[in-house]
Protein backbone atom coordinates (compact mmCIF):
# COMPACT_ATOMS: atom_id res chain seq x y z
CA UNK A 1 0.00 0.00 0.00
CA UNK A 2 1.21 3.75 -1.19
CA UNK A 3 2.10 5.73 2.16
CA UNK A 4 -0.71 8.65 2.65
CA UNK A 5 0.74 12.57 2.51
CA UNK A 6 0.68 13.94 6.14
CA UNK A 7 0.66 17.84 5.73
CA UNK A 8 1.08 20.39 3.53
CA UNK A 9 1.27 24.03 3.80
CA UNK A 10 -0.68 24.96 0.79
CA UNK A 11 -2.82 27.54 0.38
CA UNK A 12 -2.12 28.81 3.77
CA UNK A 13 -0.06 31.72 3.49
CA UNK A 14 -2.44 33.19 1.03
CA UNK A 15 -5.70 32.39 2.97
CA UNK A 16 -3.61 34.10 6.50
CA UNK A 17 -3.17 36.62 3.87
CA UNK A 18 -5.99 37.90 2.71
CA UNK A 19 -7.49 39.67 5.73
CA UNK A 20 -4.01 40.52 6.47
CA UNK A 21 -2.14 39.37 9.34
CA UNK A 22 -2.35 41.82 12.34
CA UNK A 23 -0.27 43.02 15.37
CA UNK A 24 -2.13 41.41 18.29
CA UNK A 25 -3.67 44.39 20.57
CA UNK A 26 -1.88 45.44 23.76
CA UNK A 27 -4.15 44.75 26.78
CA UNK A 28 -5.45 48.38 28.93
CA UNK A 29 -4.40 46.44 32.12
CA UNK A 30 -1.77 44.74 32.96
CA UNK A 31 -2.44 40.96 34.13
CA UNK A 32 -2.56 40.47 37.81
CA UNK A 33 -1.63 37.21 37.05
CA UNK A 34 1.67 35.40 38.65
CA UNK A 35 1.64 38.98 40.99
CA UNK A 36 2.10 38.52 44.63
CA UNK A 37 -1.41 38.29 45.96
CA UNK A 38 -0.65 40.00 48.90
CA UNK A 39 0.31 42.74 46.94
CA UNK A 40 -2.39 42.53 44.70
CA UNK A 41 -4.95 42.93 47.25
CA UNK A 42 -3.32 45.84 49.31
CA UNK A 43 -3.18 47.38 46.22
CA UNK A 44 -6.86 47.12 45.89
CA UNK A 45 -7.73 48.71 49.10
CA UNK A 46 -5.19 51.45 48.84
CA UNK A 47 -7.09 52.33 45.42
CA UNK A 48 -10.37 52.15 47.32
CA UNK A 49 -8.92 54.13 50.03
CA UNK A 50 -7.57 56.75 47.98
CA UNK A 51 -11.14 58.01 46.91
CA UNK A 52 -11.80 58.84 49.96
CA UNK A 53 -9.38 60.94 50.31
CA UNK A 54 -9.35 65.30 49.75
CA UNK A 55 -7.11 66.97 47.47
CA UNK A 56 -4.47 68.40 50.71
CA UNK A 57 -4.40 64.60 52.28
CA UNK A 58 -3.87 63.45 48.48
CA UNK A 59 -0.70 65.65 48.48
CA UNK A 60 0.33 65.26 51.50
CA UNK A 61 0.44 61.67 51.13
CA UNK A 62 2.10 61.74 48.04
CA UNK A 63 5.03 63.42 49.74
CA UNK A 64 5.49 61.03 52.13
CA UNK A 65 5.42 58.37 49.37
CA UNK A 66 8.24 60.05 47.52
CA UNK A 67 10.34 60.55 50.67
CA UNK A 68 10.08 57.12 51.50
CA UNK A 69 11.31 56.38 47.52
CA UNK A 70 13.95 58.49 48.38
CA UNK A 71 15.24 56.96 51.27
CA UNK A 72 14.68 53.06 49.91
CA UNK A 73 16.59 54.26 46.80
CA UNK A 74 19.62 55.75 48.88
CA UNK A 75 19.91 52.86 51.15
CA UNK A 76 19.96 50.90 47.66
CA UNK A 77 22.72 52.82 46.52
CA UNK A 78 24.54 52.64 50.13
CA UNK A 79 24.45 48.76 49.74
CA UNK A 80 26.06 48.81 45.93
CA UNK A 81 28.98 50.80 47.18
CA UNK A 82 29.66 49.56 50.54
């Protein structure tokens, strides 16, 4: 008995072709998937929290938050050199 073909790729590049092959879209939010869920969740309340919130305690608190950058990023630094 005559072996039987298994595949062939004909036709296939034209039919992909002919509504045109397309960049997939980028998602609006990033996957929370493979996050830590602990993080995740805080993250979540803090949103919620934030709402809440007037424009002076919005500001304030945003100060603090780039104070405490500050000081994580020059302990950082502090460890690479010494």
């Amino acid at each position: 008995m005559a072996k039987s073909k298994n595949h062939t790729g004909h036709n296939q590049i034209y039919k992909n072709h002919r509504n045109g092959i397309k960049k997939s879209r980028r998602p609006r939010k990033m996957s929370m998937q493979g996050m830590n869920c602990r993080f995740v969740r805080n993250q979540a309340f803090a949103k919620r929290g934030m709402k809440k919130l007037t424009a002076e305690e919005k500001e304030e608190q945003l100060k603090a938050q780039r104070e405490a950058q500050k000081r994580i990023d020059e302990k950082r630094i502090a460890e690479r050199q010494g």
